[in-house]
PDB file of N, CA and C in Angstrom:
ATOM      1  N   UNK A   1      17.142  20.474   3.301  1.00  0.00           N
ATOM      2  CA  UNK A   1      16.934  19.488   2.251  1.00  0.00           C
ATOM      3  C   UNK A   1      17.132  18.107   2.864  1.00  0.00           C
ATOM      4  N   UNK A   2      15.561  17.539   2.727  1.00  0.00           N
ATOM      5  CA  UNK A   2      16.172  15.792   3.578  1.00  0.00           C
ATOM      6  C   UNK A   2      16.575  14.809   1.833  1.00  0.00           C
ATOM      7  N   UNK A   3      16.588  14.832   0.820  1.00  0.00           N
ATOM      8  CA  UNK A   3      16.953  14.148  -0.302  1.00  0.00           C
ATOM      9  C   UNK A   3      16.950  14.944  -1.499  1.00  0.00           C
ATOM     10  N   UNK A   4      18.395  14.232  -1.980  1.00  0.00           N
ATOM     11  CA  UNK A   4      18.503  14.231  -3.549  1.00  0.00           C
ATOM     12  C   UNK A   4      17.675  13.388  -4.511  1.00  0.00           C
ATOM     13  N   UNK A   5      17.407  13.707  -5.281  1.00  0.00           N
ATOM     14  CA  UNK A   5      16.547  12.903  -6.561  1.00  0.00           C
ATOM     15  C   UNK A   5      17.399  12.975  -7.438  1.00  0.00           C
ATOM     16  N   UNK A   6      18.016  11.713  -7.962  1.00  0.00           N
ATOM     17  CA  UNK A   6      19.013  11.385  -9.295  1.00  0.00           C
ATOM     18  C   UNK A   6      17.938  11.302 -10.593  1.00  0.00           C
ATOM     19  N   UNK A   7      17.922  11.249 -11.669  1.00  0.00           N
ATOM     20  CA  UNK A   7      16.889  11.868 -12.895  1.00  0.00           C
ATOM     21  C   UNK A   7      17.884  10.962 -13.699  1.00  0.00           C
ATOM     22  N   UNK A   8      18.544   9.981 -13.252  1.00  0.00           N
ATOM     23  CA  UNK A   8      19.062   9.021 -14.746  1.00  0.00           C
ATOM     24  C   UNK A   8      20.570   9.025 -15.121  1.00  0.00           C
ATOM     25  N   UNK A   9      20.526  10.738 -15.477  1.00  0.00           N
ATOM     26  CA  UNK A   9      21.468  11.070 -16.511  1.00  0.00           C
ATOM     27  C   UNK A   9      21.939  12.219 -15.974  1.00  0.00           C
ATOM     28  N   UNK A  10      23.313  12.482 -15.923  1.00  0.00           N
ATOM     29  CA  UNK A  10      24.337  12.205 -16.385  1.00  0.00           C
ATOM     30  C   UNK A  10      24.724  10.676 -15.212  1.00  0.00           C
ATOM     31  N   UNK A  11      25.357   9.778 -15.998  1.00  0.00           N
ATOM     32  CA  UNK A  11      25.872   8.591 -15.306  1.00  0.00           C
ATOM     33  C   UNK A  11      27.139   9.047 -14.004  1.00  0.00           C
ATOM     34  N   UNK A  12      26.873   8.713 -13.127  1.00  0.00           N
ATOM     35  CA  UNK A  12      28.555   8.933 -12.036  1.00  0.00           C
ATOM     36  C   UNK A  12      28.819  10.504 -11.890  1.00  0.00           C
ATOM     37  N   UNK A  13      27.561  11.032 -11.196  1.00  0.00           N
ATOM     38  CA  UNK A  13      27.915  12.854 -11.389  1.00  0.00           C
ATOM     39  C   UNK A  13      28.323  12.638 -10.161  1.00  0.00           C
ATOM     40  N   UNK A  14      28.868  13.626  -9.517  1.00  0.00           N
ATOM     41  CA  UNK A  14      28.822  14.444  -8.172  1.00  0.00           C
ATOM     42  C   UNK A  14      27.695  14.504  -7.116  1.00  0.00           C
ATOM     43  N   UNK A  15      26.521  14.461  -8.016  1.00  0.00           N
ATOM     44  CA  UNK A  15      25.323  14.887  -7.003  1.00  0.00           C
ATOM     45  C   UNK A  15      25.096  13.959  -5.970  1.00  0.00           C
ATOM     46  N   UNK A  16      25.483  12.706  -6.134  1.00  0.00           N
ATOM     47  CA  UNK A  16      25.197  12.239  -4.358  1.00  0.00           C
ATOM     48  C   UNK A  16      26.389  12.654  -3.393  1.00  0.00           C
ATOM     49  N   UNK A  17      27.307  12.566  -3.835  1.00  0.00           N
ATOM     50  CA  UNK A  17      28.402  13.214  -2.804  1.00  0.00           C
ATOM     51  C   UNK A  17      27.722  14.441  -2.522  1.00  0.00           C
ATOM     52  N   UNK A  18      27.894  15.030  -3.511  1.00  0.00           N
ATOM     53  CA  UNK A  18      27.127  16.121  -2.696  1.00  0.00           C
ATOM     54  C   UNK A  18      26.178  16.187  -1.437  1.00  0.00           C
ATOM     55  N   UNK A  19      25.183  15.449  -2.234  1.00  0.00           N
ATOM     56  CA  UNK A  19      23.882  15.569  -1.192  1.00  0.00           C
ATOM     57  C   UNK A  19      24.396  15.016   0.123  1.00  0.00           C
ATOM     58  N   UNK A  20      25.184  13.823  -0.343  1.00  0.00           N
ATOM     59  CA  UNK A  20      25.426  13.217   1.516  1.00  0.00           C
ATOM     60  C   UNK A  20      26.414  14.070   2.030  1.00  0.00           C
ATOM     61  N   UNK A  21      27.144  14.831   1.695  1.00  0.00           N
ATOM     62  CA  UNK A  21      28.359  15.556   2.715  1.00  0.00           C
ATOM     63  C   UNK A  21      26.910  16.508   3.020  1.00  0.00           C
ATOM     64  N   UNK A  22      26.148  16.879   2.474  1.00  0.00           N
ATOM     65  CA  UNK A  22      25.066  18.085   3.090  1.00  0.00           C
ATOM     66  C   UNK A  22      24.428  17.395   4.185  1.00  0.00           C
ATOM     67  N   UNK A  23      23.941  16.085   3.875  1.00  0.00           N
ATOM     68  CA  UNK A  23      22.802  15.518   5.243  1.00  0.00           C
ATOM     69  C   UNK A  23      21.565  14.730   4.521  1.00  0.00           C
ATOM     70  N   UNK A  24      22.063  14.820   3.164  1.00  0.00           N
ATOM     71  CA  UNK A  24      20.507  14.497   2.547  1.00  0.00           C
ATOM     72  C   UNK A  24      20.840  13.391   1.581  1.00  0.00           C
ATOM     73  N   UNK A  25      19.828  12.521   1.873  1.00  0.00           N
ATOM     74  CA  UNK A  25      19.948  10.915   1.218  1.00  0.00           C
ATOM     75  C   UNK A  25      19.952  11.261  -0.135  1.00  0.00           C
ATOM     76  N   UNK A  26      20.122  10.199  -0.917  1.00  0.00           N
ATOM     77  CA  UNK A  26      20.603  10.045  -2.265  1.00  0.00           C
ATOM     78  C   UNK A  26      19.252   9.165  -2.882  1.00  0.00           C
ATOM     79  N   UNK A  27      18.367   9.789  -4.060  1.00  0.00           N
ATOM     80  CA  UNK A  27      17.607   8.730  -4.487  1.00  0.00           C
ATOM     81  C   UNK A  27      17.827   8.131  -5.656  1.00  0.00           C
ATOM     82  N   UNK A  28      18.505   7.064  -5.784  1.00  0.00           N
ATOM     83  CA  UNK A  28      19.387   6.417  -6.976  1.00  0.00           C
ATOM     84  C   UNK A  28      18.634   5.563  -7.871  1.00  0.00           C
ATOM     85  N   UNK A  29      17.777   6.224  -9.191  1.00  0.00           N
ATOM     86  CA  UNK A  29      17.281   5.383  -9.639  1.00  0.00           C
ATOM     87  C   UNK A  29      17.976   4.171 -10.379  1.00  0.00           C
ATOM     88  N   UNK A  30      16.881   3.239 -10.403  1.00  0.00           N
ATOM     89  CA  UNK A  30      17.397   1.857 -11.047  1.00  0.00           C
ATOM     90  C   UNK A  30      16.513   1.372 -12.076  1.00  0.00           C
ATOM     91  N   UNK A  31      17.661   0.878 -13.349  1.00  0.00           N
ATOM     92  CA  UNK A  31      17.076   1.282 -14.464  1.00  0.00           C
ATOM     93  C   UNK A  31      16.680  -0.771 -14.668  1.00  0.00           C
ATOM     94  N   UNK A  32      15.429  -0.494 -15.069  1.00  0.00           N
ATOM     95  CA  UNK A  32      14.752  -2.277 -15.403  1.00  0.00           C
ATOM     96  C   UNK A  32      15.595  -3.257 -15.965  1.00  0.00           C
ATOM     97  N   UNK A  33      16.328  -2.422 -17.063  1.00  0.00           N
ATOM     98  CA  UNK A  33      17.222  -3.602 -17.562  1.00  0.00           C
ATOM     99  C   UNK A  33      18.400  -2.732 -17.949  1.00  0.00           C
ATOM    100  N   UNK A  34      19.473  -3.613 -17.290  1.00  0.00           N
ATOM    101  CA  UNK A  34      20.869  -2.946 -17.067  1.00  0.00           C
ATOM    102  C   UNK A  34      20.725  -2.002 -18.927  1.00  0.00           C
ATOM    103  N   UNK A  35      21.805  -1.047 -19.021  1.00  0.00           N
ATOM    104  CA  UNK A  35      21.740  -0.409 -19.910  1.00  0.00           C
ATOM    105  C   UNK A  35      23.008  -1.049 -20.829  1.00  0.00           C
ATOM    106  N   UNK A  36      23.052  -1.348 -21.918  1.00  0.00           N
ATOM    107  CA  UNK A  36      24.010  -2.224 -23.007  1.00  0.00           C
ATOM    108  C   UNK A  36      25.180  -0.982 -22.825  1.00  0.00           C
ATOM    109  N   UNK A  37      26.601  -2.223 -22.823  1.00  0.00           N
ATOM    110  CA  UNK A  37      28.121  -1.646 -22.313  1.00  0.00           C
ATOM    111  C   UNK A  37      28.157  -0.701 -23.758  1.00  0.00           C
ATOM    112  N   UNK A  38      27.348  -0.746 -24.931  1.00  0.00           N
ATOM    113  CA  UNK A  38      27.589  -0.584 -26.183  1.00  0.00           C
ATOM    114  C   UNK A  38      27.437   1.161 -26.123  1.00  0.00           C
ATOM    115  N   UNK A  39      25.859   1.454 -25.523  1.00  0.00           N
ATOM    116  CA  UNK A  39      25.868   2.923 -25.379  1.00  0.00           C
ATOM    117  C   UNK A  39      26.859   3.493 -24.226  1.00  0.00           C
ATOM    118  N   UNK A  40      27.198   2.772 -23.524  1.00  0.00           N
ATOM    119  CA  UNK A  40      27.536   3.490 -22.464  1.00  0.00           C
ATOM    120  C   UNK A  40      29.147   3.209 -22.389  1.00  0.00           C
ATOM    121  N   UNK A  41      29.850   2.894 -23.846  1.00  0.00           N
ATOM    122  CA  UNK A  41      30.989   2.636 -24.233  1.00  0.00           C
ATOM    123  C   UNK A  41      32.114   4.289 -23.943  1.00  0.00           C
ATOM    124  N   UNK A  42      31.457   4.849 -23.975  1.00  0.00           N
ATOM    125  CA  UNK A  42      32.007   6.524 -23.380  1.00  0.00           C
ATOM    126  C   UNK A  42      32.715   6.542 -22.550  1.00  0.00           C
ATOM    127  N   UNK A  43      31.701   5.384 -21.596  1.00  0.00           N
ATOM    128  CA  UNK A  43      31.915   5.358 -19.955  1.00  0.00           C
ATOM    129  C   UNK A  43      32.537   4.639 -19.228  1.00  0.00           C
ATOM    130  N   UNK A  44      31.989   3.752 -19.929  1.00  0.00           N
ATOM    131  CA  UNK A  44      32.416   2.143 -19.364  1.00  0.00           C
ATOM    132  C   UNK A  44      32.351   1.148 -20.110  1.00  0.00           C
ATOM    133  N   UNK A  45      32.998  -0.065 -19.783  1.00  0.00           N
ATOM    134  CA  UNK A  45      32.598  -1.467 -20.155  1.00  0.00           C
ATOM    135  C   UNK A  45      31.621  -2.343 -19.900  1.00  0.00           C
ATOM    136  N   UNK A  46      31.460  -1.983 -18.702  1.00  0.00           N
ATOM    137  CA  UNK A  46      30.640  -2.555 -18.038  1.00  0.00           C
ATOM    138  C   UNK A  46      28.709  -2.158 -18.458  1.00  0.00           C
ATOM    139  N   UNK A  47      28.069  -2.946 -18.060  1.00  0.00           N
ATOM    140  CA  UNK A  47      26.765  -2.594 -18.072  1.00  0.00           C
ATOM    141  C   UNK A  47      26.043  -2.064 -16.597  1.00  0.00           C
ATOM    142  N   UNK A  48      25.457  -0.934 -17.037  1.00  0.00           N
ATOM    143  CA  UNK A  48      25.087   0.112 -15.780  1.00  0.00           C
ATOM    144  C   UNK A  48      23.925  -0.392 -15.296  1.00  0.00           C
ATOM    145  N   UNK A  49      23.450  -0.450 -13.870  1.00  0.00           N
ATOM    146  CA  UNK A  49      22.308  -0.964 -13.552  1.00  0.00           C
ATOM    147  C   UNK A  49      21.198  -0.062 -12.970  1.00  0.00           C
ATOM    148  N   UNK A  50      22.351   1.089 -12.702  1.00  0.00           N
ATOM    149  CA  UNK A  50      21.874   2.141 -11.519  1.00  0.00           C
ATOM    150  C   UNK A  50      22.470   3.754 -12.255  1.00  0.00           C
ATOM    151  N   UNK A  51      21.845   4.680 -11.812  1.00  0.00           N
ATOM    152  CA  UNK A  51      22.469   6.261 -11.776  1.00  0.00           C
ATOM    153  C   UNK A  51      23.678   5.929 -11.799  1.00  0.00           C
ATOM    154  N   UNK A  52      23.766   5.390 -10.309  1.00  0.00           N
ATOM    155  CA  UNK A  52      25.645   5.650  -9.795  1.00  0.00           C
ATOM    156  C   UNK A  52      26.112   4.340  -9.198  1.00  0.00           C
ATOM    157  N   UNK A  53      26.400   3.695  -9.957  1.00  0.00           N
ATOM    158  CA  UNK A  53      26.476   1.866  -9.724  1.00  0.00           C
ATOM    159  C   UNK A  53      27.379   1.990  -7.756  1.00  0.00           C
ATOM    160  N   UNK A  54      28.485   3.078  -7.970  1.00  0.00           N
ATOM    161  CA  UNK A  54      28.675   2.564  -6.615  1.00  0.00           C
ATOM    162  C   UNK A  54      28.871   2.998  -5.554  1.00  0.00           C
ATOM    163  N   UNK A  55      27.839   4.139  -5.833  1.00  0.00           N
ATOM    164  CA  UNK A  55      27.085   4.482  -4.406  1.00  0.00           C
ATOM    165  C   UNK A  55      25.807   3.837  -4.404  1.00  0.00           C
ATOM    166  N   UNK A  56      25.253   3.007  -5.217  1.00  0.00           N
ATOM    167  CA  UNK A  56      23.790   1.707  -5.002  1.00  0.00           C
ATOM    168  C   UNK A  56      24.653   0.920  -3.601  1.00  0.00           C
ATOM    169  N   UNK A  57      26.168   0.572  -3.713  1.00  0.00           N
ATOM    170  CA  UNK A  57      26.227   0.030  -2.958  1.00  0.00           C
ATOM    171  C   UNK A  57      26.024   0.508  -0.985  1.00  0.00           C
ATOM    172  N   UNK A  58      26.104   1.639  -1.200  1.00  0.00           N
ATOM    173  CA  UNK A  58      25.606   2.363   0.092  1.00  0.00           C
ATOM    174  C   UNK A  58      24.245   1.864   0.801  1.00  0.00           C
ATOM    175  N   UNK A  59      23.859   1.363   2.187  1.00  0.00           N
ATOM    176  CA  UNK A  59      23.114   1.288   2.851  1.00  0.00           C
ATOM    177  C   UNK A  59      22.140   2.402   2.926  1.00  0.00           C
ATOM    178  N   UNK A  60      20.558   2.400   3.634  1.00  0.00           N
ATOM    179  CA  UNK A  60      19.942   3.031   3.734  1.00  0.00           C
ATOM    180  C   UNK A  60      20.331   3.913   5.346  1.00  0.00           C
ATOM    181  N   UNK A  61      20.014   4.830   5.790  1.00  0.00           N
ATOM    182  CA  UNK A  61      19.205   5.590   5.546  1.00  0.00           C
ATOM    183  C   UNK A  61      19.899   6.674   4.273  1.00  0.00           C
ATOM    184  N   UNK A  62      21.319   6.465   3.962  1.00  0.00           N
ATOM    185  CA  UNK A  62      22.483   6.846   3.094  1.00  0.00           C
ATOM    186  C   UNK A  62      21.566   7.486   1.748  1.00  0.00           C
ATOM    187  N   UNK A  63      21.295   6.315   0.938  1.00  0.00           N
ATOM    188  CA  UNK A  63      21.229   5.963  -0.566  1.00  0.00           C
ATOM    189  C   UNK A  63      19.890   4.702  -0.537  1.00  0.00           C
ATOM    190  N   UNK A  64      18.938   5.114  -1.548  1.00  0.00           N
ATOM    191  CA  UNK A  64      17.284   4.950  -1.417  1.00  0.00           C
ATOM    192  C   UNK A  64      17.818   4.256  -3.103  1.00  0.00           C
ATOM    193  N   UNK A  65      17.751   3.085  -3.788  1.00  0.00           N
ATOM    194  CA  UNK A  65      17.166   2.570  -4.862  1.00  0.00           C
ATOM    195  C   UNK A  65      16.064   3.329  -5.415  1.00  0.00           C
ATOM    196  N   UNK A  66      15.218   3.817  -6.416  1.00  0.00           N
ATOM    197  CA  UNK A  66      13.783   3.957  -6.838  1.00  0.00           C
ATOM    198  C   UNK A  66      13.439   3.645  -7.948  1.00  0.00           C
ATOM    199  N   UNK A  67      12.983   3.269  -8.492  1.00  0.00           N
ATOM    200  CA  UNK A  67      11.966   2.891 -10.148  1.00  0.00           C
ATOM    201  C   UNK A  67      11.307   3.795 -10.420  1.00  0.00           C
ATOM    202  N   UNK A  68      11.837   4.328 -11.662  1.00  0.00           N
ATOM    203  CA  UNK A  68      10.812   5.623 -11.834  1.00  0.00           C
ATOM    204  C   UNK A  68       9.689   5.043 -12.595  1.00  0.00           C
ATOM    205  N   UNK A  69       9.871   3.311 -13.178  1.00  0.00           N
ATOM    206  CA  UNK A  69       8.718   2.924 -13.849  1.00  0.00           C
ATOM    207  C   UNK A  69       7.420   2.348 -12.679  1.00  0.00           C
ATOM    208  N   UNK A  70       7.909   2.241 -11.486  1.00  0.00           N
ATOM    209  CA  UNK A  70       7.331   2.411 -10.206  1.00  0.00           C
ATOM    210  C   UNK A  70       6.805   3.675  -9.139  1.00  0.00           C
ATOM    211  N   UNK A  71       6.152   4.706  -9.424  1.00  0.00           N
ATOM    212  CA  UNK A  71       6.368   5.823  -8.874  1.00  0.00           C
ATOM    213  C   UNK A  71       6.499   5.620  -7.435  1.00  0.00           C
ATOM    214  N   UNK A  72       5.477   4.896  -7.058  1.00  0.00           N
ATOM    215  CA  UNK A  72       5.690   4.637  -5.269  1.00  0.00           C
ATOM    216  C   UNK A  72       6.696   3.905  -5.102  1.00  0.00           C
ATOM    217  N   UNK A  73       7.850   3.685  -5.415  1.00  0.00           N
ATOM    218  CA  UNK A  73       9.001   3.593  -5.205  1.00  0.00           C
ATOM    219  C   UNK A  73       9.751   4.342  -4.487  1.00  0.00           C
ATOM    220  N   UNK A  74       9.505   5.843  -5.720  1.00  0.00           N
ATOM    221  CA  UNK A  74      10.139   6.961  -5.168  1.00  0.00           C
ATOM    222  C   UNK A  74       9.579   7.973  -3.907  1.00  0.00           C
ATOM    223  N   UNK A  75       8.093   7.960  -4.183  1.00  0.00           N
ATOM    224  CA  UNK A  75       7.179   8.709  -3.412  1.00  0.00           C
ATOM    225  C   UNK A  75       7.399   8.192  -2.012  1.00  0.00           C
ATOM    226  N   UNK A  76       7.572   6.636  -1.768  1.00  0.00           N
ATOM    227  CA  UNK A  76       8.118   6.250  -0.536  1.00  0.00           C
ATOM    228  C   UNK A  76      10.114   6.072  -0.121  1.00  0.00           C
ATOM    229  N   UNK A  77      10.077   6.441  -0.895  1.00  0.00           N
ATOM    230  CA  UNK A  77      11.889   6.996  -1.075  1.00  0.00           C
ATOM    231  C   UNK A  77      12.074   8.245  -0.152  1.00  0.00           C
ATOM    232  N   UNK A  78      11.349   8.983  -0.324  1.00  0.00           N
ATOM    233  CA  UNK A  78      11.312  10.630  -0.282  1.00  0.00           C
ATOM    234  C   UNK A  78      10.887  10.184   1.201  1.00  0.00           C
ATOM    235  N   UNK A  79       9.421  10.048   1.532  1.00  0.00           N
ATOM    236  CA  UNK A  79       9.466   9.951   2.845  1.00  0.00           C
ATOM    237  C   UNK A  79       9.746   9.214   3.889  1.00  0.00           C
ATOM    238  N   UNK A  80      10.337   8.326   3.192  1.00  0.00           N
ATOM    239  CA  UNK A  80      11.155   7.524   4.299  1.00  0.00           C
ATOM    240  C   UNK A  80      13.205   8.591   4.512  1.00  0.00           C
ATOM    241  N   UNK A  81      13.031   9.157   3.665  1.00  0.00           N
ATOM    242  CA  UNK A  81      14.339   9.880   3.681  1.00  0.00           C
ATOM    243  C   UNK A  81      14.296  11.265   4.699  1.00  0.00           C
ATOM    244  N   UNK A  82      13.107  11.479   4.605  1.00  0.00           N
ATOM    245  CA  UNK A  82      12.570  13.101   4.826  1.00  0.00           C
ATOM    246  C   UNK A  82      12.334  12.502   6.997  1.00  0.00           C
ATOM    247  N   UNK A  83      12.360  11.160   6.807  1.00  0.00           N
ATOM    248  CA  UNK A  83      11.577  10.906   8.313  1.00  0.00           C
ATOM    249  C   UNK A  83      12.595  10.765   8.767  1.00  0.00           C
ATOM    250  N   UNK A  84      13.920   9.607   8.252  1.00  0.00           N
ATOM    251  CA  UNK A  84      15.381   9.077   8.575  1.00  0.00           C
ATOM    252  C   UNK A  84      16.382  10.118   8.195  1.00  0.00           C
ATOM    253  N   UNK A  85      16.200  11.231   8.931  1.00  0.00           N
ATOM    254  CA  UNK A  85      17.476  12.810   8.545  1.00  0.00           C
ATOM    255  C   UNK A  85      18.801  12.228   9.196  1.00  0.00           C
ATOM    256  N   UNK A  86      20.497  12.446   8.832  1.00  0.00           N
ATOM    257  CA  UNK A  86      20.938  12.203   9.038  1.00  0.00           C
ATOM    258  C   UNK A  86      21.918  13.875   8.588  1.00  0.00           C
ATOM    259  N   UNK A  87      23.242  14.277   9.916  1.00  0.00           N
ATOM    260  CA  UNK A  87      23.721  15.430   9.587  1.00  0.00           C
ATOM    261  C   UNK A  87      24.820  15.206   8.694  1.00  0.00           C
ATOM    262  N   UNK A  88      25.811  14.249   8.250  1.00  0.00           N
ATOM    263  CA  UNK A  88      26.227  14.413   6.908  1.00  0.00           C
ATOM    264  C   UNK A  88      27.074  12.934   7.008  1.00  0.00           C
ATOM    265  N   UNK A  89      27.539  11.995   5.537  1.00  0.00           N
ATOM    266  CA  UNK A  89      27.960  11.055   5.570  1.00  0.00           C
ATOM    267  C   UNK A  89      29.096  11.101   5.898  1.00  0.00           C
TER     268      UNK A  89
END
């Protein structure tokens, strides 16, 4: 597996740790307009910008940004992840 694909939801899971202790980049989507602290009052205070606000802060070849309202975002996410293999973070 050269990448994970994050799908939004659930906010702050496990799955990029995961993927990077395995070897495989993280694709962290990013949402157009931060999401209001109001829904995401569960979670946080704060307003979310990303899947996993702080593993966004992770460098590439690590953790890939994507727009899913952009598909070639992701489509070049994937193979730039799949080309830049790395054996675990």
């Amino acid at each position: 597996m050269s990448f994970a694909l994050g799908m939004g939801f659930p906010l702050v899971s496990a799955a990029p740790i995961d993927a990077l202790y395995n070897g495989a980049a993280y694709l962290n989507p990013v949402f157009s307009k931060p999401l209001p602290s109001e829904m995401m009052s569960a979670i946080t205070s704060l307003k979310v910008y990303t899947q996993h606000d702080p593993i966004a802060l992770m460098q590439l070849p690590h953790v890939y940004p994507v727009d899913f309202t952009n598909p070639a975002t992701v489509v070049d996410a994937a193979l730039r992840a799949h080309s830049e293999r790395f054996s675990s973070y």
